[in-house]
Protein backbone atom coordinates (compact mmCIF):
# COMPACT_ATOMS: atom_id res chain seq x y z
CA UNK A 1 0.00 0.00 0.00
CA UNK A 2 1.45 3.44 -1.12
CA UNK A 3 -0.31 6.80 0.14
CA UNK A 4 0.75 10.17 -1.26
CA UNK A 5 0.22 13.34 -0.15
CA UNK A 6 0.73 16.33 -2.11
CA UNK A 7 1.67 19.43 -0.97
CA UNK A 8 2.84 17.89 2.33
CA UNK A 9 5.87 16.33 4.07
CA UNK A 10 4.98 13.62 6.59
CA UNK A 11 7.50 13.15 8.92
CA UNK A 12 9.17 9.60 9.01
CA UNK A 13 9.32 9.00 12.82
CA UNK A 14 5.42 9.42 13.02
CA UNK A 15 5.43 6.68 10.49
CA UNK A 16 7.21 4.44 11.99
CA UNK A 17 4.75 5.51 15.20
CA UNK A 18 1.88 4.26 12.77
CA UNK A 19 3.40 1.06 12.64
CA UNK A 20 3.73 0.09 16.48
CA UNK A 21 0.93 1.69 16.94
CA UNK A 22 -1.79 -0.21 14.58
CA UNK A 23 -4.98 1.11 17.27
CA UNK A 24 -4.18 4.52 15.76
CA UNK A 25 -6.59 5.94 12.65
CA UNK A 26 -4.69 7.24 10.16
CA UNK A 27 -6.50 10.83 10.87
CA UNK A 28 -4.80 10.81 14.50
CA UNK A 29 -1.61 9.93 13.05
CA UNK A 30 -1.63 12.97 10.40
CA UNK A 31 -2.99 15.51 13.75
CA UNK A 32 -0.18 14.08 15.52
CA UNK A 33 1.97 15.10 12.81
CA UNK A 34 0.84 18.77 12.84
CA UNK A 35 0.90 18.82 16.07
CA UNK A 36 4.46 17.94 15.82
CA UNK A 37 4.89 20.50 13.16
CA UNK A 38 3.46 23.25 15.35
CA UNK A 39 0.30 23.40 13.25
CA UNK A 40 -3.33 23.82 14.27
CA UNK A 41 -5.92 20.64 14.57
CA UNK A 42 -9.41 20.29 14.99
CA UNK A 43 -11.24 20.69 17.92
CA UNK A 44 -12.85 17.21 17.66
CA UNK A 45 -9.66 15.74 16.49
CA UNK A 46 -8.25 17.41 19.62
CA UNK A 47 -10.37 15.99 22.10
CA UNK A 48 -9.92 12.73 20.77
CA UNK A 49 -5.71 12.64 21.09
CA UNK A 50 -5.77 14.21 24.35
CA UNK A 51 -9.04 11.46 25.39
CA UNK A 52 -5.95 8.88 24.23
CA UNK A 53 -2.99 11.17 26.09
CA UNK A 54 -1.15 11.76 22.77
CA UNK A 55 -0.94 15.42 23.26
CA UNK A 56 -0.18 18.03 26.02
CA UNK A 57 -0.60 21.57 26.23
CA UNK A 58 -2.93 24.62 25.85
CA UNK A 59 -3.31 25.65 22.41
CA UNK A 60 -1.65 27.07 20.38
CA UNK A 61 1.38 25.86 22.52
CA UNK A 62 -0.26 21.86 21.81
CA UNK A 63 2.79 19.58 21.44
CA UNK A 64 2.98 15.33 21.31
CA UNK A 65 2.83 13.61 25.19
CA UNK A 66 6.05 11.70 26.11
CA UNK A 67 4.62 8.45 24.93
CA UNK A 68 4.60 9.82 21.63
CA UNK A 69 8.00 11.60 21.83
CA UNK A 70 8.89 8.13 23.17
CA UNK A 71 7.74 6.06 20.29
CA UNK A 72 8.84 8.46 18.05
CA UNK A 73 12.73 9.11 18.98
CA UNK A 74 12.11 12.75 20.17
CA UNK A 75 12.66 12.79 23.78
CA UNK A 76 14.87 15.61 23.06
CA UNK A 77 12.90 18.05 20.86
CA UNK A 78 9.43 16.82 24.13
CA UNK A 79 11.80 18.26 26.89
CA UNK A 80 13.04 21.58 25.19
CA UNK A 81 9.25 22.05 24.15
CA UNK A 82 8.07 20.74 27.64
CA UNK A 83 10.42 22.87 29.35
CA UNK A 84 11.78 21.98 32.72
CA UNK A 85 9.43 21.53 36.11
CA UNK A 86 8.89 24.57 38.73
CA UNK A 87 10.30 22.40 41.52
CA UNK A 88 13.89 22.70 38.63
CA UNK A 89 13.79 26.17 38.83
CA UNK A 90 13.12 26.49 42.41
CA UNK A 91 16.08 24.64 42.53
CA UNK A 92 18.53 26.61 40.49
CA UNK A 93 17.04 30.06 41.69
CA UNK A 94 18.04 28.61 45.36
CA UNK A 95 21.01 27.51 44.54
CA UNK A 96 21.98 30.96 42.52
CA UNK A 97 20.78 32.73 45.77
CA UNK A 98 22.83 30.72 48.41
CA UNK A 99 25.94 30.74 46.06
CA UNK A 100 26.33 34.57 45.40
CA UNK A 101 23.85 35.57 47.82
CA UNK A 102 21.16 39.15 47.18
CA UNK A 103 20.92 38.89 43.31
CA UNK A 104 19.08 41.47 40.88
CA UNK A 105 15.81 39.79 38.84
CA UNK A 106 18.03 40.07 35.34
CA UNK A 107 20.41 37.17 37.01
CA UNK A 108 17.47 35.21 38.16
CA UNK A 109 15.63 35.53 34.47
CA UNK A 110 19.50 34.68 32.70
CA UNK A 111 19.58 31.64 34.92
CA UNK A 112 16.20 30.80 34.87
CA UNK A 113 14.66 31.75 30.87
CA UNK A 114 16.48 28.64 28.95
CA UNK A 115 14.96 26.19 31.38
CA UNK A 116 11.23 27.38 29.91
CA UNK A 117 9.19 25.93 27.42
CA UNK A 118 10.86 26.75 24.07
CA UNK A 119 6.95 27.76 22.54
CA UNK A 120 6.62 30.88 25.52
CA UNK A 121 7.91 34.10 24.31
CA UNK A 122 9.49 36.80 26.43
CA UNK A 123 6.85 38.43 28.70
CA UNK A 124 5.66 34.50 28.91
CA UNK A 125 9.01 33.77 30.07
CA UNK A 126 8.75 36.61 32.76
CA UNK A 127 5.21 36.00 33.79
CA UNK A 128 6.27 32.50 34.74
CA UNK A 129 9.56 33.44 36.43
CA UNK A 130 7.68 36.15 38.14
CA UNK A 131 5.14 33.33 39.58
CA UNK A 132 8.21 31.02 40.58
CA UNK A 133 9.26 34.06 42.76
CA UNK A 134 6.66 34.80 44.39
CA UNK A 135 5.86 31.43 45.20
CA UNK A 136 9.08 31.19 46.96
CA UNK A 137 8.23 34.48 48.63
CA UNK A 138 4.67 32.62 49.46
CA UNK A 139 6.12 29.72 50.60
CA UNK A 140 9.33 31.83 53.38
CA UNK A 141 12.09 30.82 50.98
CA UNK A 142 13.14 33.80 49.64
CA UNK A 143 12.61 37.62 50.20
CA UNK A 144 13.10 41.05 48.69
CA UNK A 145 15.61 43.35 49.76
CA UNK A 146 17.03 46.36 48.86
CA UNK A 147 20.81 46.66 48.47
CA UNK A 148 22.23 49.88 47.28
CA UNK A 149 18.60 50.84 46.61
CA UNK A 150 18.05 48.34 43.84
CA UNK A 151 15.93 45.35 44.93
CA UNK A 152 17.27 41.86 44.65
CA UNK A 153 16.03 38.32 45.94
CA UNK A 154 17.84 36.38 48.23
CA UNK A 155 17.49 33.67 50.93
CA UNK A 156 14.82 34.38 53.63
């Protein structure tokens, strides 16, 4: 059997998905490829591949679940997209603030912006490291100070 598709690369590893995966409709397979592709997909078709957990996300940010990125051969490409977990970037905010003590919110969003989904965009990017803060803040780990009259974070 030999299907062609004008107008329209298909990407290999999804094939290869297709054939471990024989409970998958053909349909699924090509919205899992423009998913993949950063593309938009029906609602219906949607509903039905996150019903089946092969996608994550909030649109238009959608991108494959680990399973797929499993199946597929990209783990790599899921974890840059997938970004790294608050509880990581409590973590290296901590350990920026106990290593060189009171530090300015540019050091914090250097350290801090790469470990983000790749999809979020700047002010995304701050929005989120400004929630990570003031969780800390929420939860007595960390504090605002002023030193020299600029404010910086450090260890509460």
């Amino acid at each position: 059997m030999k299907l062609t598709i004008w107008g329209s690369v298909v990407d290999e590893a999804y094939t290869s998905l297709l054939m471990s995966r024989s409970d998958l409709p053909f349909d699924e397979v090509m919205a899992l490829d423009r998913v993949q592709k950063g593309r938009p997909v029906s609602d219906e078709v949607l509903r039905r591949l996150r019903k089946k957990r092969l996608v994550e996300g909030r649109r238009p940010h959608l991108r494959v679940s680990a399973s797929v990125a499993e199946a597929t051969g990209t783990k790599v490409d899921y974890l840059d997209e997938r970004g790294q977990s608050a509880e990581y970037c409590f973590a290296l905010i901590n350990d920026l603030l106990v290593t060189s003590g009171p530090s300015p919110r540019g050091d914090i969003d250097n350290l801090v912006f790469p470990h983000l989904p790749a999809g979020l965009d700047d002010r995304q990017k701050t929005n989120r490291v400004d929630y990570l803060l003031k969780k800390m803040r929420w939860d007595g780990r960390i504090k605002s100070v002023r030193v020299d009259g600029k404010r910086m974070w450090s260890i509460a």
